[in-house]
C-alpha atoms as a PDB file:
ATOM      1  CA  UNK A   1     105.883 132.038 161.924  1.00  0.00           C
ATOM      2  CA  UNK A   2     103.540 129.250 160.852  1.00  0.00           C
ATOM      3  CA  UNK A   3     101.303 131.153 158.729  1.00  0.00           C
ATOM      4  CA  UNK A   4     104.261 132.698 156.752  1.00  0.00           C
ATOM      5  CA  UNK A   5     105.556 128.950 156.610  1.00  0.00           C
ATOM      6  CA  UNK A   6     101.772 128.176 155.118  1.00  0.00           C
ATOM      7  CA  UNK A   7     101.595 131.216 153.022  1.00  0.00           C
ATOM      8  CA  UNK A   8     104.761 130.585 151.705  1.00  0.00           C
ATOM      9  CA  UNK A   9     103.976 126.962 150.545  1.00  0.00           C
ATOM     10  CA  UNK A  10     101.001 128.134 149.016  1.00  0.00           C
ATOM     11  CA  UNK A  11     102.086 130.431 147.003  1.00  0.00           C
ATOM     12  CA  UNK A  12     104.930 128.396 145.916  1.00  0.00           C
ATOM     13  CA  UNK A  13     102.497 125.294 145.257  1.00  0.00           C
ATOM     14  CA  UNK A  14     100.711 127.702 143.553  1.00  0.00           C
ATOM     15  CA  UNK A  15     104.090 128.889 141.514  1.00  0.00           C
ATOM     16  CA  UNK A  16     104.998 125.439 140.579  1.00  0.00           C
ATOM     17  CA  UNK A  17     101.355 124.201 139.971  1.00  0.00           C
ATOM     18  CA  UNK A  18     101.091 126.842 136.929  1.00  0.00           C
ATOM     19  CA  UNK A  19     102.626 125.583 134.080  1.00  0.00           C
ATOM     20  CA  UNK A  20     103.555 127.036 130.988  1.00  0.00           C
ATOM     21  CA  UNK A  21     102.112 125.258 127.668  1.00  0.00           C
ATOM     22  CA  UNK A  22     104.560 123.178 125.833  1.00  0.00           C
ATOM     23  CA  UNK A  23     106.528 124.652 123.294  1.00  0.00           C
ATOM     24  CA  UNK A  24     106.836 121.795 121.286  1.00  0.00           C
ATOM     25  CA  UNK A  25     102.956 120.302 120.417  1.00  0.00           C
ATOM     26  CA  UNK A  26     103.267 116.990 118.541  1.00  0.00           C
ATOM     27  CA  UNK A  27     100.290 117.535 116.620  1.00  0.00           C
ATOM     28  CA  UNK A  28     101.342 121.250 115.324  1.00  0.00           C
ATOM     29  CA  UNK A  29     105.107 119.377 114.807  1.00  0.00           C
ATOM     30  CA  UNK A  30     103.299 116.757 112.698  1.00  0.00           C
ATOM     31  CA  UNK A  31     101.066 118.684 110.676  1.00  0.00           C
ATOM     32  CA  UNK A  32     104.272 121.502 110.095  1.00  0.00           C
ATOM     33  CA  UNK A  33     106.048 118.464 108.621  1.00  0.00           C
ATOM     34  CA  UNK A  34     103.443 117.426 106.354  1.00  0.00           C
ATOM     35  CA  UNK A  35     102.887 120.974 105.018  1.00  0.00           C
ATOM     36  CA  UNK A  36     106.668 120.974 104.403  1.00  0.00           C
ATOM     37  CA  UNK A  37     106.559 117.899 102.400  1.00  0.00           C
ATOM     38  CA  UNK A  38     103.833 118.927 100.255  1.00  0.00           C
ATOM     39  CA  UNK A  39     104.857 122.387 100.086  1.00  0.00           C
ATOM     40  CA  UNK A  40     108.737 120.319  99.557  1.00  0.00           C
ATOM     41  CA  UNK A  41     106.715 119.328  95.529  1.00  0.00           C
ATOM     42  CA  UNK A  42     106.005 122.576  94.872  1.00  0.00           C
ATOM     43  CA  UNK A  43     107.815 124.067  91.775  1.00  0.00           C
ATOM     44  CA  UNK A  44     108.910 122.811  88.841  1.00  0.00           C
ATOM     45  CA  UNK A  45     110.782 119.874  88.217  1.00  0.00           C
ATOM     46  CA  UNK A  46     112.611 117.778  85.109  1.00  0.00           C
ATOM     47  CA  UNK A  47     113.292 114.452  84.542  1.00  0.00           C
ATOM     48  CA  UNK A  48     116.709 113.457  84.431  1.00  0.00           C
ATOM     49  CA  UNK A  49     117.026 109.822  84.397  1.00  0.00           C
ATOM     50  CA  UNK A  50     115.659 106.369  85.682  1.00  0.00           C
ATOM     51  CA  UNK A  51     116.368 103.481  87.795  1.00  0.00           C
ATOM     52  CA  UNK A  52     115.674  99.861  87.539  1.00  0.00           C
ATOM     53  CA  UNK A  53     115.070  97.665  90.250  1.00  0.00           C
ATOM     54  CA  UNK A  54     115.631  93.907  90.946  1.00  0.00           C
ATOM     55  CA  UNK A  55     114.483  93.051  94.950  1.00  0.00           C
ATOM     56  CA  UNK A  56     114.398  96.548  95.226  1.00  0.00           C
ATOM     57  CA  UNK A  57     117.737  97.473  95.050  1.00  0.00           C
ATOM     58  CA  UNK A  58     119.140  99.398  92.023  1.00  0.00           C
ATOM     59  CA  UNK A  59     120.749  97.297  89.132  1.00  0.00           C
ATOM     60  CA  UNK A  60     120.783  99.750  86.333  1.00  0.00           C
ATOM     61  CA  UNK A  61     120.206 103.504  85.744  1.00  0.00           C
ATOM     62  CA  UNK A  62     119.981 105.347  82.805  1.00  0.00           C
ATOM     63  CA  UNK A  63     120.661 109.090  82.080  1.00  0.00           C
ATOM     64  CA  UNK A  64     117.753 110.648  80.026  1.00  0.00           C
ATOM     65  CA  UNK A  65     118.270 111.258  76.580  1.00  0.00           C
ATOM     66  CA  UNK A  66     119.300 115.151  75.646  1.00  0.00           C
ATOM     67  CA  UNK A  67     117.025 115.221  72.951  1.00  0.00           C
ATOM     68  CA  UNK A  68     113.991 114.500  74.942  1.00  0.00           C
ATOM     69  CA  UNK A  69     112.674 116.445  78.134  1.00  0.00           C
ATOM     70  CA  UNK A  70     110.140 115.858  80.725  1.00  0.00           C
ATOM     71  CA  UNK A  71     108.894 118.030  82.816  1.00  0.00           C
ATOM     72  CA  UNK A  72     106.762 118.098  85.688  1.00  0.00           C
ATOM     73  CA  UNK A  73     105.156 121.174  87.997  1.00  0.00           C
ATOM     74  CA  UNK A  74     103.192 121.053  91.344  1.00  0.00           C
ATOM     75  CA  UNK A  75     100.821 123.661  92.838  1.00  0.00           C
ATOM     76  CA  UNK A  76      99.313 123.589  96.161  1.00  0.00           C
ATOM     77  CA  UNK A  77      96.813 120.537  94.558  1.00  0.00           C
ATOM     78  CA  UNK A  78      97.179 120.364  91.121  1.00  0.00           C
ATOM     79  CA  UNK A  79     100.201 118.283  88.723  1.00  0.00           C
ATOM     80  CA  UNK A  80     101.205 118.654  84.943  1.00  0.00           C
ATOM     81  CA  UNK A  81     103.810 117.142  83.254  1.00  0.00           C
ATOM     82  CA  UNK A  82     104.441 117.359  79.730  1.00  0.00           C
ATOM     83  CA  UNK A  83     107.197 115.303  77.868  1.00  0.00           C
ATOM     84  CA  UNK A  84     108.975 116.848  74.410  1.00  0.00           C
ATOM     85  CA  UNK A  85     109.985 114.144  71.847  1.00  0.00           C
ATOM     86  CA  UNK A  86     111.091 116.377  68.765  1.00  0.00           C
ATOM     87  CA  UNK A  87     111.033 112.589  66.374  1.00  0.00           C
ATOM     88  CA  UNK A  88     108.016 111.793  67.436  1.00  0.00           C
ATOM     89  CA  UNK A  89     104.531 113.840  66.468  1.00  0.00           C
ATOM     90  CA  UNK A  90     102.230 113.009  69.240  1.00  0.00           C
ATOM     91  CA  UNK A  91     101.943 114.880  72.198  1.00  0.00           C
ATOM     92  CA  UNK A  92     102.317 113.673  75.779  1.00  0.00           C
ATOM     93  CA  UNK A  93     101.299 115.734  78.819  1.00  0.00           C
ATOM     94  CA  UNK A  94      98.576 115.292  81.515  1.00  0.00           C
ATOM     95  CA  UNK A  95      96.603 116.814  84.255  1.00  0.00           C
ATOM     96  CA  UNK A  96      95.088 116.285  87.420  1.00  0.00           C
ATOM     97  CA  UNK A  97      95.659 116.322  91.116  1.00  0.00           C
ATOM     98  CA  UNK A  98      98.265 115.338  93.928  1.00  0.00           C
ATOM     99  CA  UNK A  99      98.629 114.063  96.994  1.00  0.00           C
ATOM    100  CA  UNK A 100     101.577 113.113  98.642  1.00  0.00           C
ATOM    101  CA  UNK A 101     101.450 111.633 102.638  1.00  0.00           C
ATOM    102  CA  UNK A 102     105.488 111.518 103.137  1.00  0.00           C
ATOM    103  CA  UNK A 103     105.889 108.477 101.837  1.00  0.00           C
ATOM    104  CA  UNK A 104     103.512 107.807  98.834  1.00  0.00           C
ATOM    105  CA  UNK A 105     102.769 110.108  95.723  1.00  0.00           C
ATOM    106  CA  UNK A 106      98.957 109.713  94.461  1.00  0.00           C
ATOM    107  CA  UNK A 107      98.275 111.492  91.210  1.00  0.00           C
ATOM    108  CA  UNK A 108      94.594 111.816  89.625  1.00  0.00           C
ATOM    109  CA  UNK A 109      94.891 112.406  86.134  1.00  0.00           C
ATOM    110  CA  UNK A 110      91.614 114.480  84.708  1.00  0.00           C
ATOM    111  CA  UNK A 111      92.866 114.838  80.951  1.00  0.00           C
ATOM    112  CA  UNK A 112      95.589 114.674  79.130  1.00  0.00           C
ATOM    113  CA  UNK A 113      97.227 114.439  75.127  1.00  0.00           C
ATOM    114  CA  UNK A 114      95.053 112.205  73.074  1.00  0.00           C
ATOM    115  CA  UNK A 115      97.616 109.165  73.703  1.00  0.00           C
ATOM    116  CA  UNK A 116      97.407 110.011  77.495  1.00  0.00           C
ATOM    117  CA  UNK A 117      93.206 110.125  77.064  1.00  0.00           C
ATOM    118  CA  UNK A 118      93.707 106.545  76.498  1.00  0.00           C
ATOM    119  CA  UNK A 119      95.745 105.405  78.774  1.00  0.00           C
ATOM    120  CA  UNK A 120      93.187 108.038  81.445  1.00  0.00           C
ATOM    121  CA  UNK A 121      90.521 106.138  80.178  1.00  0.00           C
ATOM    122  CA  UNK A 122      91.785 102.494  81.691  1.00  0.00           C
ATOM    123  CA  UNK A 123      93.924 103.773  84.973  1.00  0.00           C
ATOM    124  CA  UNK A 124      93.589 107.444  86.292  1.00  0.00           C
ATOM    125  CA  UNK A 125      95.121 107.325  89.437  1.00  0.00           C
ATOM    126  CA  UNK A 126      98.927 106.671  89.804  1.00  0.00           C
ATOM    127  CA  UNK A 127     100.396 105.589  93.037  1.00  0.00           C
ATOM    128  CA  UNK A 128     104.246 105.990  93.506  1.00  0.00           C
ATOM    129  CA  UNK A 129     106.544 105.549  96.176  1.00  0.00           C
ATOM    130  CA  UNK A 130     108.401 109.436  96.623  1.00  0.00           C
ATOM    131  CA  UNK A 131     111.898 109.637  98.093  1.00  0.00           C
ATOM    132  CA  UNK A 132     111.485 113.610  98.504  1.00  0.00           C
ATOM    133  CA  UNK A 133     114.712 115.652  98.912  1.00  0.00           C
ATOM    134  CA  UNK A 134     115.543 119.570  99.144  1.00  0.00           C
ATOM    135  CA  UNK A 135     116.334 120.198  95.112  1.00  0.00           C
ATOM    136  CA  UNK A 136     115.403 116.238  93.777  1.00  0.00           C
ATOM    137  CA  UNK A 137     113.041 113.406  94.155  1.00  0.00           C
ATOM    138  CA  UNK A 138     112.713 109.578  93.143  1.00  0.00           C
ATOM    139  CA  UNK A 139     109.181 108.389  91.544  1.00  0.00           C
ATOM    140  CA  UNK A 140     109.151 104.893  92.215  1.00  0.00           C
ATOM    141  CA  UNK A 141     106.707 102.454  90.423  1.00  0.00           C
ATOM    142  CA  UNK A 142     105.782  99.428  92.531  1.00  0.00           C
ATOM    143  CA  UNK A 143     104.354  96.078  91.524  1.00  0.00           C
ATOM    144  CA  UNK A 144     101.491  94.234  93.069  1.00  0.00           C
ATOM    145  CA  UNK A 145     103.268  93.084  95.974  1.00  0.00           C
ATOM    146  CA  UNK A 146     104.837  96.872  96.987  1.00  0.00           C
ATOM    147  CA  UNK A 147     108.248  95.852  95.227  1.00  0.00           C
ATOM    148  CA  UNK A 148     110.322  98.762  93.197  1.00  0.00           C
ATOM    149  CA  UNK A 149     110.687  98.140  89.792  1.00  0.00           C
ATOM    150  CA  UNK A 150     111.676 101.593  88.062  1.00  0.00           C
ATOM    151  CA  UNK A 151     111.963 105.117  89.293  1.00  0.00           C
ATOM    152  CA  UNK A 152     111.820 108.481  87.353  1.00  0.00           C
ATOM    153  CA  UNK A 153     114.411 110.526  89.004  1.00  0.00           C
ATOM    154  CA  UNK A 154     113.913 114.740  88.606  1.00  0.00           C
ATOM    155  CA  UNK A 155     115.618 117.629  89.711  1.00  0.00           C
ATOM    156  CA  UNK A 156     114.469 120.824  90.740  1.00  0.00           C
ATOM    157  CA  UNK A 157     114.392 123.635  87.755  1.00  0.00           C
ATOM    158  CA  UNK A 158     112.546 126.144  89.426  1.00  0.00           C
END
């Protein structure tokens, strides 16, 4: 009887020593999440009004005019936006790449209209904080010290 007692144990040692991977690995979990926030950018998007900040909490908003549009679209890497302003003959659009880490938005311009060629030429890269939800998201320009001042706020068009 006490080598089926000691068989027994073994092979339920054995049993309970053989574990089954986890189905939940943190670092697949993390890097699913990240693809789903970048992948979250992709589409097309339009700009549909602003906020201003004062000690970064909202104090004003503004609708966006109906007679202008701004758009903005996001591949895999890539960004263009282009802004229509039927008064007004210059162009405005630009071009570049994107990265966003969950929390801030990095665009490198590469080109853009002549009037964005200038402004290319002094600052290329753009850093925003994102608020990124399901069918909208909040650009928010911060000052030196990380405080909001303004946001472009978009929806999703496409």
């Amino acid at each position: 009887m006490t080598s089926k007692f000691l068989i027994f144990s073994l092979a339920l040692a054995l049993a309970f020593s053989c574990k089954e991977a986890p189905e939940n690995d943190n670092s697949t979990e993390v890097e699913t999440e990240q693809q789903d926030k970048l992948n979250g950018l992709k589409g097309t998007w339009e700009l549909t009004g602003f906020y201003n900040y004062k000690d970064n909490v909202v104090v004003d908003s503004f609708e966006m005019n109906p007679d202008f549009r701004q758009l903005k679209m996001y591949s895999d890497t890539k960004v263009m936006w282009c802004k229509h302003r039927p008064a007004d003959s210059s162009e405005w659009f630009g071009y570049g790449t994107y990265d966003y880490d969950g929390e801030r938005l990095t665009e490198v311009l590469d080109f853009g209209s002549a009037v964005m060629d200038q402004v290319i030429a002094e600052k290329k890269e753009f850093i925003f904080e994102l608020d990124l939800q399901t069918n909208k998201f909040q650009q928010i320009e911060l000052d030196e010290d990380g405080n909001r001042i303004y946001s472009e706020n978009y929806v999703r068009v496409e």
